[in-house]
N, C-alpha and C. Protein backbone atom coordinates (compact mmCIF):
# COMPACT_ATOMS: atom_id res chain seq x y z
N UNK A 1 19.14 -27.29 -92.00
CA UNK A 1 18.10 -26.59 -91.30
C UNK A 1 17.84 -27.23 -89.92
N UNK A 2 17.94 -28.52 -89.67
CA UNK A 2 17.98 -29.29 -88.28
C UNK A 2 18.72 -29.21 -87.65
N UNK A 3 19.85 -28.90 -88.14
CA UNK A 3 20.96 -28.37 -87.03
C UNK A 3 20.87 -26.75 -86.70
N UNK A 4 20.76 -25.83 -87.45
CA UNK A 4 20.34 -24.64 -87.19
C UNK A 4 19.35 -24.45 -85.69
N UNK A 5 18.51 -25.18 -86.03
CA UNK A 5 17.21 -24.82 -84.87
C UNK A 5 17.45 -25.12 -83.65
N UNK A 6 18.35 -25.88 -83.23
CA UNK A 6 19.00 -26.14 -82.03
C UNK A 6 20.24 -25.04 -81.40
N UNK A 7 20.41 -24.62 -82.68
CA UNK A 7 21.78 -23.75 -81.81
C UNK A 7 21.06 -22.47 -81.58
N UNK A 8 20.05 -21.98 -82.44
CA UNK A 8 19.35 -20.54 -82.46
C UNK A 8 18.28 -21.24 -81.13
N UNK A 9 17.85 -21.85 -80.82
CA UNK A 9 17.35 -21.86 -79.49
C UNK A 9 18.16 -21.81 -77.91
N UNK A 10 19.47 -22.06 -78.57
CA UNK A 10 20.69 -22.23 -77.24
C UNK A 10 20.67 -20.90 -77.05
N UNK A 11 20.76 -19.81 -78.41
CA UNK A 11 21.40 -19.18 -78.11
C UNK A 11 20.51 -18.24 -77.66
N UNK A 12 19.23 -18.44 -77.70
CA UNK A 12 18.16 -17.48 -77.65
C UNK A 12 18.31 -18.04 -75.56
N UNK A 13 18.14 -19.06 -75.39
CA UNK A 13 18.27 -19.53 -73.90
C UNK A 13 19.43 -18.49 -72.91
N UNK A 14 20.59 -18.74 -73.79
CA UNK A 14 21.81 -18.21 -73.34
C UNK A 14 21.92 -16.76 -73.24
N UNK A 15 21.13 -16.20 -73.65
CA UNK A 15 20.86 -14.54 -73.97
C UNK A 15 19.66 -14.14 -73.13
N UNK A 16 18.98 -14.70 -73.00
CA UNK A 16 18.03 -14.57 -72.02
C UNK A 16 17.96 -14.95 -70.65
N UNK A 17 18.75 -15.62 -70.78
CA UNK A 17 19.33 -15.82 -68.72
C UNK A 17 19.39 -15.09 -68.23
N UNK A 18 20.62 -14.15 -68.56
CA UNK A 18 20.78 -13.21 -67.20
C UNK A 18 19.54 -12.13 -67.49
N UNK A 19 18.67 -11.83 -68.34
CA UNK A 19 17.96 -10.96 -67.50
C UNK A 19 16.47 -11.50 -66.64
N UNK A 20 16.16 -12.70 -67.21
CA UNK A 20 15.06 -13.46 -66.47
C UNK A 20 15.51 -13.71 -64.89
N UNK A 21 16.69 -14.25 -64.61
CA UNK A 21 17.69 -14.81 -63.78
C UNK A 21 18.18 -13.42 -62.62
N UNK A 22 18.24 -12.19 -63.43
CA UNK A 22 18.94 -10.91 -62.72
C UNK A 22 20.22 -11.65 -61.76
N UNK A 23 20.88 -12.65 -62.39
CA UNK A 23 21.71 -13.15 -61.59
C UNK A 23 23.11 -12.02 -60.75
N UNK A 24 23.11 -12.50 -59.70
CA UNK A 24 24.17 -11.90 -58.87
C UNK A 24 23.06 -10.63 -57.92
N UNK A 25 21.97 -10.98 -58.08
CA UNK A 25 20.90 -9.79 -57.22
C UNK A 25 20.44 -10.90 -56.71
N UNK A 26 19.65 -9.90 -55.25
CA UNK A 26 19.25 -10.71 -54.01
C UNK A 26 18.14 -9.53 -53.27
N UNK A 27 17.27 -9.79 -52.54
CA UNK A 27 16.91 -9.22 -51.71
C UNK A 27 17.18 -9.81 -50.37
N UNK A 28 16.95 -8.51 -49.24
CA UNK A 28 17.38 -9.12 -48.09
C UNK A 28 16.24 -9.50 -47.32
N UNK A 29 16.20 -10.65 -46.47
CA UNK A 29 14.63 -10.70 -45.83
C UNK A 29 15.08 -11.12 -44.36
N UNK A 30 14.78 -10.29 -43.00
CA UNK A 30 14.76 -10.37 -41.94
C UNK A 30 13.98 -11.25 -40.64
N UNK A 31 14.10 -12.09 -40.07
CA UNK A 31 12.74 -12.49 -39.38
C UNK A 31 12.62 -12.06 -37.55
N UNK A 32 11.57 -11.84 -37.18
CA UNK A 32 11.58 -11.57 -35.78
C UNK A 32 10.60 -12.53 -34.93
N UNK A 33 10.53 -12.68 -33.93
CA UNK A 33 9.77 -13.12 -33.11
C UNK A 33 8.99 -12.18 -32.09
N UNK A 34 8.34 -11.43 -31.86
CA UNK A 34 7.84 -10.37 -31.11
C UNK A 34 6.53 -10.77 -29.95
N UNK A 35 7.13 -10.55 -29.05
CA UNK A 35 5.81 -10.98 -27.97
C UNK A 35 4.65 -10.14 -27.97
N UNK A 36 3.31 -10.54 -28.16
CA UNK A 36 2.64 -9.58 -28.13
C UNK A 36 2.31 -8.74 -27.15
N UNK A 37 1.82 -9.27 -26.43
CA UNK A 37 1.76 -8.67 -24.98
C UNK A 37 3.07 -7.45 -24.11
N UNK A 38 3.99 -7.85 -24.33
CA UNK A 38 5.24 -7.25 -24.01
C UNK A 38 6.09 -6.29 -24.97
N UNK A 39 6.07 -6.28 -26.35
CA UNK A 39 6.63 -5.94 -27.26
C UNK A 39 8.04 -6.24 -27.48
N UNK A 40 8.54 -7.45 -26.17
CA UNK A 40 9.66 -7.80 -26.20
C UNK A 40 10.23 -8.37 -27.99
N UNK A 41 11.47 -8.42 -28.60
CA UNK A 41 11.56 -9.13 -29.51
C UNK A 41 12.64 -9.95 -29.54
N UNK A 42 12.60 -11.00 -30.40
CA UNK A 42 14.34 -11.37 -30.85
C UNK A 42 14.13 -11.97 -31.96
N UNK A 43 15.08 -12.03 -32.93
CA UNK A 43 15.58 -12.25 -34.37
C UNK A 43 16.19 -13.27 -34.09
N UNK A 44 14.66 -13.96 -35.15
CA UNK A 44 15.03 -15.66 -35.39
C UNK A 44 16.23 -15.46 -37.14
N UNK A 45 15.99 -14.48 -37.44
CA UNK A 45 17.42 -15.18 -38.79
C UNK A 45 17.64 -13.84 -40.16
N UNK A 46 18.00 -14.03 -40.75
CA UNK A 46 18.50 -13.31 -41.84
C UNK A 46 18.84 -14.28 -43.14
N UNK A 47 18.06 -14.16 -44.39
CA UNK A 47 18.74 -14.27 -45.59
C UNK A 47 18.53 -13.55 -46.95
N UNK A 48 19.27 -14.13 -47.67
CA UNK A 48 18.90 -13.45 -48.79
C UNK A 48 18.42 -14.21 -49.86
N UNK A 49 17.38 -13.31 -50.58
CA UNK A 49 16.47 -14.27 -51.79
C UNK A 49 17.00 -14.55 -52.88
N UNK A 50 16.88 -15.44 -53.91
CA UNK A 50 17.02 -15.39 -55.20
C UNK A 50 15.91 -14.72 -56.30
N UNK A 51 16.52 -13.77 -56.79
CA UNK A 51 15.67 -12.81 -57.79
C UNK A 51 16.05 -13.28 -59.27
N UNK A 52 15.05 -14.88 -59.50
CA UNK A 52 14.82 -14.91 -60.37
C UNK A 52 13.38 -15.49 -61.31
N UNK A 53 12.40 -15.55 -62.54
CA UNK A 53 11.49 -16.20 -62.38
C UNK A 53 11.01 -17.42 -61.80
N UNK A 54 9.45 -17.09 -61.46
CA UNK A 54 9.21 -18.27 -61.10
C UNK A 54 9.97 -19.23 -59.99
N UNK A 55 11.34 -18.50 -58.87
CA UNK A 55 12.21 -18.97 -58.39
C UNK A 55 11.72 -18.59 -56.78
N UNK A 56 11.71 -20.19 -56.12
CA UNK A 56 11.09 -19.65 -54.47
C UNK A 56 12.63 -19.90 -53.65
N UNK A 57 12.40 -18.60 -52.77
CA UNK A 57 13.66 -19.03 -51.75
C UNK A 57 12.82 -19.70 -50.90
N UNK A 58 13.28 -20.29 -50.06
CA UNK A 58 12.78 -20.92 -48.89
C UNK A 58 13.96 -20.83 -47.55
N UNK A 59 13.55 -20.83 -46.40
CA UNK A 59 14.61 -20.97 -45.29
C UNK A 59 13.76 -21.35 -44.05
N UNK A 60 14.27 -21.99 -42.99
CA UNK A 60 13.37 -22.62 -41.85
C UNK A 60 14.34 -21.84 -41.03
N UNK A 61 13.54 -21.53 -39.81
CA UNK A 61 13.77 -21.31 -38.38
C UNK A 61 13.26 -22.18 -37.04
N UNK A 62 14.30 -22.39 -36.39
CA UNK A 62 13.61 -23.59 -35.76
C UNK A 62 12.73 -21.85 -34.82
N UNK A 63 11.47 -22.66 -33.99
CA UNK A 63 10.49 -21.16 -33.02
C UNK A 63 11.28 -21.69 -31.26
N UNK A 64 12.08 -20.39 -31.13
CA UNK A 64 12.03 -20.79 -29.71
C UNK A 64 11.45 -21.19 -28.47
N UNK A 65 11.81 -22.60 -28.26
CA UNK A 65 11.10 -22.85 -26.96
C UNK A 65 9.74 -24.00 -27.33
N UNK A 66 10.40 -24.42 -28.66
CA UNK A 66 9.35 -25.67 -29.27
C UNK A 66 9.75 -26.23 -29.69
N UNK A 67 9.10 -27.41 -30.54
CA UNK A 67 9.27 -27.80 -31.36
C UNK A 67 8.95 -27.95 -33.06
N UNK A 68 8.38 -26.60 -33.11
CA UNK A 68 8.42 -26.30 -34.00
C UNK A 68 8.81 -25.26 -34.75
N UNK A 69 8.49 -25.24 -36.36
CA UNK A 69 9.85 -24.66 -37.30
C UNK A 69 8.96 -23.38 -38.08
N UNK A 70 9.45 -22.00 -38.23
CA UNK A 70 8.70 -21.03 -39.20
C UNK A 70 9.29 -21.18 -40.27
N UNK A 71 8.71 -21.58 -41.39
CA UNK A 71 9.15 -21.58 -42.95
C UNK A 71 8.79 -20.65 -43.75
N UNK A 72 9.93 -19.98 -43.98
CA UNK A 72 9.92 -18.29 -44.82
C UNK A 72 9.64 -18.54 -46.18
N UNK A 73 9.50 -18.17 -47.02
CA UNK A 73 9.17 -18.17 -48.77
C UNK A 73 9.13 -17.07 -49.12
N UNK A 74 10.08 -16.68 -50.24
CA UNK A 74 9.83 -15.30 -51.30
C UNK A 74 9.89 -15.89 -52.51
N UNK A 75 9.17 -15.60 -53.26
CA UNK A 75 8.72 -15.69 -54.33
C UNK A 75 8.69 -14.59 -55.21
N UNK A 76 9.03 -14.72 -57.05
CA UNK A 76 9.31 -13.90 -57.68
C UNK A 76 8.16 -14.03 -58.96
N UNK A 77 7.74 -13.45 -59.65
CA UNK A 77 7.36 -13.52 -60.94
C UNK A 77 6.42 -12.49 -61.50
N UNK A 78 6.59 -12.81 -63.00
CA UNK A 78 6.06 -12.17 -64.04
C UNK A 78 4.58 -11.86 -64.75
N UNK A 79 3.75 -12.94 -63.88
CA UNK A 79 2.37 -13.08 -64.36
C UNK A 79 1.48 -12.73 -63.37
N UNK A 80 1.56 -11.87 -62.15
CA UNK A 80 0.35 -12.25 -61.08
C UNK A 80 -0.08 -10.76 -60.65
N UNK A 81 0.17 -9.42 -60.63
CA UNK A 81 -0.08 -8.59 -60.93
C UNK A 81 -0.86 -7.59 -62.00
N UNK A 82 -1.53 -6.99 -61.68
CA UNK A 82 -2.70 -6.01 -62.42
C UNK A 82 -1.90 -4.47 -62.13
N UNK A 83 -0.91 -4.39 -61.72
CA UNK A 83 -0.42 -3.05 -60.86
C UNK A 83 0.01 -2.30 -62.54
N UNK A 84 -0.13 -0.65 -61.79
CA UNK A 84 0.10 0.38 -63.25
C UNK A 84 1.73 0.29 -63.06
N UNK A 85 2.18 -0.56 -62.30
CA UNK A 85 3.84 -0.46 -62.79
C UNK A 85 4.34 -1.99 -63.27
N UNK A 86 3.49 -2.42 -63.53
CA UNK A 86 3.67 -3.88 -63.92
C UNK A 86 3.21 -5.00 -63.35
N UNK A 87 3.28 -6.12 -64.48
CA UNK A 87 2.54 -7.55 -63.92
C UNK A 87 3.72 -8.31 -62.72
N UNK A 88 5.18 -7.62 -62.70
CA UNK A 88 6.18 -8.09 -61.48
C UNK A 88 5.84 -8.55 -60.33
N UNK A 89 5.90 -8.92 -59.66
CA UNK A 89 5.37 -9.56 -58.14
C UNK A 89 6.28 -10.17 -57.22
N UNK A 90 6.35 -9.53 -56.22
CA UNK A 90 7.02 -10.58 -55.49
C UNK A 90 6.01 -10.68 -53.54
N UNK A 91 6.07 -11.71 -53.74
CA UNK A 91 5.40 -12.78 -52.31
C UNK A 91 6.04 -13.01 -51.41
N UNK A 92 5.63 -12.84 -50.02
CA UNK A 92 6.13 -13.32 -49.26
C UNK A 92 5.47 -14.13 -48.41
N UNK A 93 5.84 -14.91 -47.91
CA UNK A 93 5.18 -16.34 -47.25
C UNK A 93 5.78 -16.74 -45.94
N UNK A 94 4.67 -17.18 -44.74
CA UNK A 94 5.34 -17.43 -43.56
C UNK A 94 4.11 -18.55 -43.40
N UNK A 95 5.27 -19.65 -42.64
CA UNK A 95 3.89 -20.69 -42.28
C UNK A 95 4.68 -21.46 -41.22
N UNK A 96 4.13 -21.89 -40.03
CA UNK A 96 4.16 -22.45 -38.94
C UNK A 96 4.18 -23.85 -39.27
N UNK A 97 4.96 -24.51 -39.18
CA UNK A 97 5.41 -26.11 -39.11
C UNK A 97 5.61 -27.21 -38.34
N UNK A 98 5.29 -28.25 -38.22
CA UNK A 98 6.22 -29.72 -37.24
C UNK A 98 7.09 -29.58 -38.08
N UNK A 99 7.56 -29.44 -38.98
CA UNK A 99 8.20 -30.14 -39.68
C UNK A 99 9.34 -29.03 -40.82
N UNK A 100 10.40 -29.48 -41.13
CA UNK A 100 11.26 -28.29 -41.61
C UNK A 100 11.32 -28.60 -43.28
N UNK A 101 10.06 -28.19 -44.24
CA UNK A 101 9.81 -28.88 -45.42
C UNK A 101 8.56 -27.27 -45.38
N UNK A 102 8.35 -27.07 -46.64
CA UNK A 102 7.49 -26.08 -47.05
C UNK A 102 6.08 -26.95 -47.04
N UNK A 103 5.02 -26.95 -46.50
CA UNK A 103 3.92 -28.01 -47.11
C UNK A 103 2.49 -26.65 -47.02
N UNK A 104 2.16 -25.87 -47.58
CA UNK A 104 0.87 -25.04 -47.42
C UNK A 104 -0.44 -25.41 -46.41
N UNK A 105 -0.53 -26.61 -47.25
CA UNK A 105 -2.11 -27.26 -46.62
C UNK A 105 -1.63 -28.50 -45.29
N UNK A 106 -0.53 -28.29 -44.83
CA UNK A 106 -0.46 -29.11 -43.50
C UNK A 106 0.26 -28.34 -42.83
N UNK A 107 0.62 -26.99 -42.80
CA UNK A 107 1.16 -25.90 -42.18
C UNK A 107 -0.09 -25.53 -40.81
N UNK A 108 0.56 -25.59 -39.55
CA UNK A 108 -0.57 -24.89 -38.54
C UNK A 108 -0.83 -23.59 -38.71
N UNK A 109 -0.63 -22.90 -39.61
CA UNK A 109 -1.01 -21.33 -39.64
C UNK A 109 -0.33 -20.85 -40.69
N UNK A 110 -0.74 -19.67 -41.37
CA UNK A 110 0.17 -19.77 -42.74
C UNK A 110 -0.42 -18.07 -43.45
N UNK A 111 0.68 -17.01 -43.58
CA UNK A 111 0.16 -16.08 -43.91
C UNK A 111 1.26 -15.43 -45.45
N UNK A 112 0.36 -14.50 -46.02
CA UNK A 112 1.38 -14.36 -47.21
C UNK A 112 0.93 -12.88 -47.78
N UNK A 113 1.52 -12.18 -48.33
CA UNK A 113 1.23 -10.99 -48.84
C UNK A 113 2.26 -10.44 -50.23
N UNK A 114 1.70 -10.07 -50.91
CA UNK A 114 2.10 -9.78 -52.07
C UNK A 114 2.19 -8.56 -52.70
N UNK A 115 3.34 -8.06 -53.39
CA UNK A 115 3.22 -6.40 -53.84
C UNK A 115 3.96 -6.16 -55.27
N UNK A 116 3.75 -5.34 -55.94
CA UNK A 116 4.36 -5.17 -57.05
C UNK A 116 6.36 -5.14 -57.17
N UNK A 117 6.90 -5.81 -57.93
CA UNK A 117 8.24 -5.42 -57.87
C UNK A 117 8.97 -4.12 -58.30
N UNK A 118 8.17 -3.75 -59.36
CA UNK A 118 8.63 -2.65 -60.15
C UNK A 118 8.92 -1.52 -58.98
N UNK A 119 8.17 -1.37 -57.81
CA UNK A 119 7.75 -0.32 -57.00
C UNK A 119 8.09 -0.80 -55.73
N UNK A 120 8.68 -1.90 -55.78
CA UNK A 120 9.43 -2.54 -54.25
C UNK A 120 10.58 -1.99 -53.85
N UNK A 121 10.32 -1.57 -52.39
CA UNK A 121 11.75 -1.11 -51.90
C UNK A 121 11.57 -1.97 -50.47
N UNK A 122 9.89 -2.03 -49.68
CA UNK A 122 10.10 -2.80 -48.31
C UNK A 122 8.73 -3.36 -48.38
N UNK A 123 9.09 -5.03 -48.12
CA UNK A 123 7.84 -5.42 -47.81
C UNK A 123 7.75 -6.24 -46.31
N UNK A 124 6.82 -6.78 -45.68
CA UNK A 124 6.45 -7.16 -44.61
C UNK A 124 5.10 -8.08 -44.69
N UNK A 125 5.51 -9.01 -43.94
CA UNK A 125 4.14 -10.45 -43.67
C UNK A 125 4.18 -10.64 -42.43
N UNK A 126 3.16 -11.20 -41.62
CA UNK A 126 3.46 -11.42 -40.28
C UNK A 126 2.50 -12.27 -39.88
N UNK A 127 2.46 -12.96 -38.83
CA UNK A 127 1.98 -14.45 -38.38
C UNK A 127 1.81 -14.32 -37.40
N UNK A 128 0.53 -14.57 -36.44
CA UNK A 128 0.38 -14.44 -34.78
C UNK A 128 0.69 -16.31 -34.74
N UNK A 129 0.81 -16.44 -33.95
CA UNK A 129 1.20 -18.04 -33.23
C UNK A 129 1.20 -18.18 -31.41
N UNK A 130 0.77 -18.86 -30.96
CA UNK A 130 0.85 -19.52 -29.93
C UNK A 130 2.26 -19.70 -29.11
N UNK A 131 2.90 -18.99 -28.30
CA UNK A 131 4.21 -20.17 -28.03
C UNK A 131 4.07 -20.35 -26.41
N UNK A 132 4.24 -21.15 -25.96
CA UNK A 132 4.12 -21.93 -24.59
C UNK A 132 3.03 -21.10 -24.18
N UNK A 133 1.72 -21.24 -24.89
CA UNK A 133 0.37 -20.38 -24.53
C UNK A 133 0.80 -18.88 -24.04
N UNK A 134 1.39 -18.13 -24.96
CA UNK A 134 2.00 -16.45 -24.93
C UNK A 134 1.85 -16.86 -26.66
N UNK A 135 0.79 -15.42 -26.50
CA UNK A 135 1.13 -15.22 -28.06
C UNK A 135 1.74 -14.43 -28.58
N UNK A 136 2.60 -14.42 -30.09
CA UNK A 136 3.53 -13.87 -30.42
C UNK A 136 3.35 -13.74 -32.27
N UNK A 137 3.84 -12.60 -32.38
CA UNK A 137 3.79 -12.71 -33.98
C UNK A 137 5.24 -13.06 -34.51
N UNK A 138 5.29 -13.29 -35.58
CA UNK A 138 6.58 -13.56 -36.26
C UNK A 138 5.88 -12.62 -37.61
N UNK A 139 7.38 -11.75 -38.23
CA UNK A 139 7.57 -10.84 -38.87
C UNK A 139 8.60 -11.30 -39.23
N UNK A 140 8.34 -11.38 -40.84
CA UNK A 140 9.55 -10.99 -41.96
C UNK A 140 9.18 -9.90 -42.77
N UNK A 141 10.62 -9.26 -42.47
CA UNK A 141 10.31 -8.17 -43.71
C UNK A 141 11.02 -8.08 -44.39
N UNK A 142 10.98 -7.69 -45.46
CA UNK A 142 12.32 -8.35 -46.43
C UNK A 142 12.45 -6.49 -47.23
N UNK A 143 13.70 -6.29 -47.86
CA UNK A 143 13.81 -4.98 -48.57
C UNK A 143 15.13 -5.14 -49.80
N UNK A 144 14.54 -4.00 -50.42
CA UNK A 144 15.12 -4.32 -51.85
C UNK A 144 16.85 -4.36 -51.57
N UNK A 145 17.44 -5.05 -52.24
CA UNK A 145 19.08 -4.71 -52.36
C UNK A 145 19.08 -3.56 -53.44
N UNK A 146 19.58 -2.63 -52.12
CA UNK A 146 20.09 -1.11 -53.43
C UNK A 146 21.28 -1.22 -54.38
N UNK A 147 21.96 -2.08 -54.23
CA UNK A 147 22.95 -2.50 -55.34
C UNK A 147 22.28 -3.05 -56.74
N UNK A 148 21.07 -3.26 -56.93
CA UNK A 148 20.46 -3.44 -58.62
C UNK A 148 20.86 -2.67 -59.23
């Protein structure tokens, strides 16, 4: 019986991966830099997320014309939603940095927005910031991969 309980938990692990995991899926998430004043823009980067629980992507951009870094975050999970299509969720996170490390509470500015997954096809967060005293927002928007 002690050896039993170990393999029926492997196997319960091993069977439940890929759909917690949705491994080999991604969403895509875009970033911009947009002047406010001007509506000029340019695209600080492109990646893609990992769609799995509880699993944060993260990616840095250095901000042109500083020294400092925008740190992207998507976030996935199962518990943070009240929505009639499910408790699914996915977050998105932008925060202004010295430094190229995720830190919330030592971030100079820091914005985040959140929407159901079940019902995700495009989401969007955005950040006003300072750059060489011109202010500018930074926009990620990230959208579903239609290959699920």
């Amino acid at each position: 019986m002690k050896r039993l309980y170990p393999t029926c938990l492997l196997v319960i692990v091993v069977c439940a991966y890929p759909t917690l995991a949705q491994s080999g899926n991604s969403d895509r998430c875009e970033l911009a830099l947009i002047h406010v004043k001007t509506g000029k823009s340019r695209e600080l980067g492109s990646f893609p997320t990992v769609i799995a629980e509880e699993e944060l992507t993260t990616r840095v951009f250095r901000l042109p014309g500083t020294k400092l870094y925008i740190v992207a975050g998507v976030f996935y999970t199962d518990e943070s939603m009240a929505s009639e299509s499910g408790a699914d969720s996915i977050s998105l996170e932008l925060s202004l940095s010295r430094g190229q490390k995720r830190d919330v509470l030592r971030s100079l500015s820091w914005a985040r927005a959140e929407m159901p997954l079940n019902s995700f096809d495009v989401g969007r967060v955005s950040l006003i910031v300072r750059v060489n005293g011109h202010p500018k927002m930074v926009l990620m928007e990230c959208r579903k991969d239609v290959r699920r």
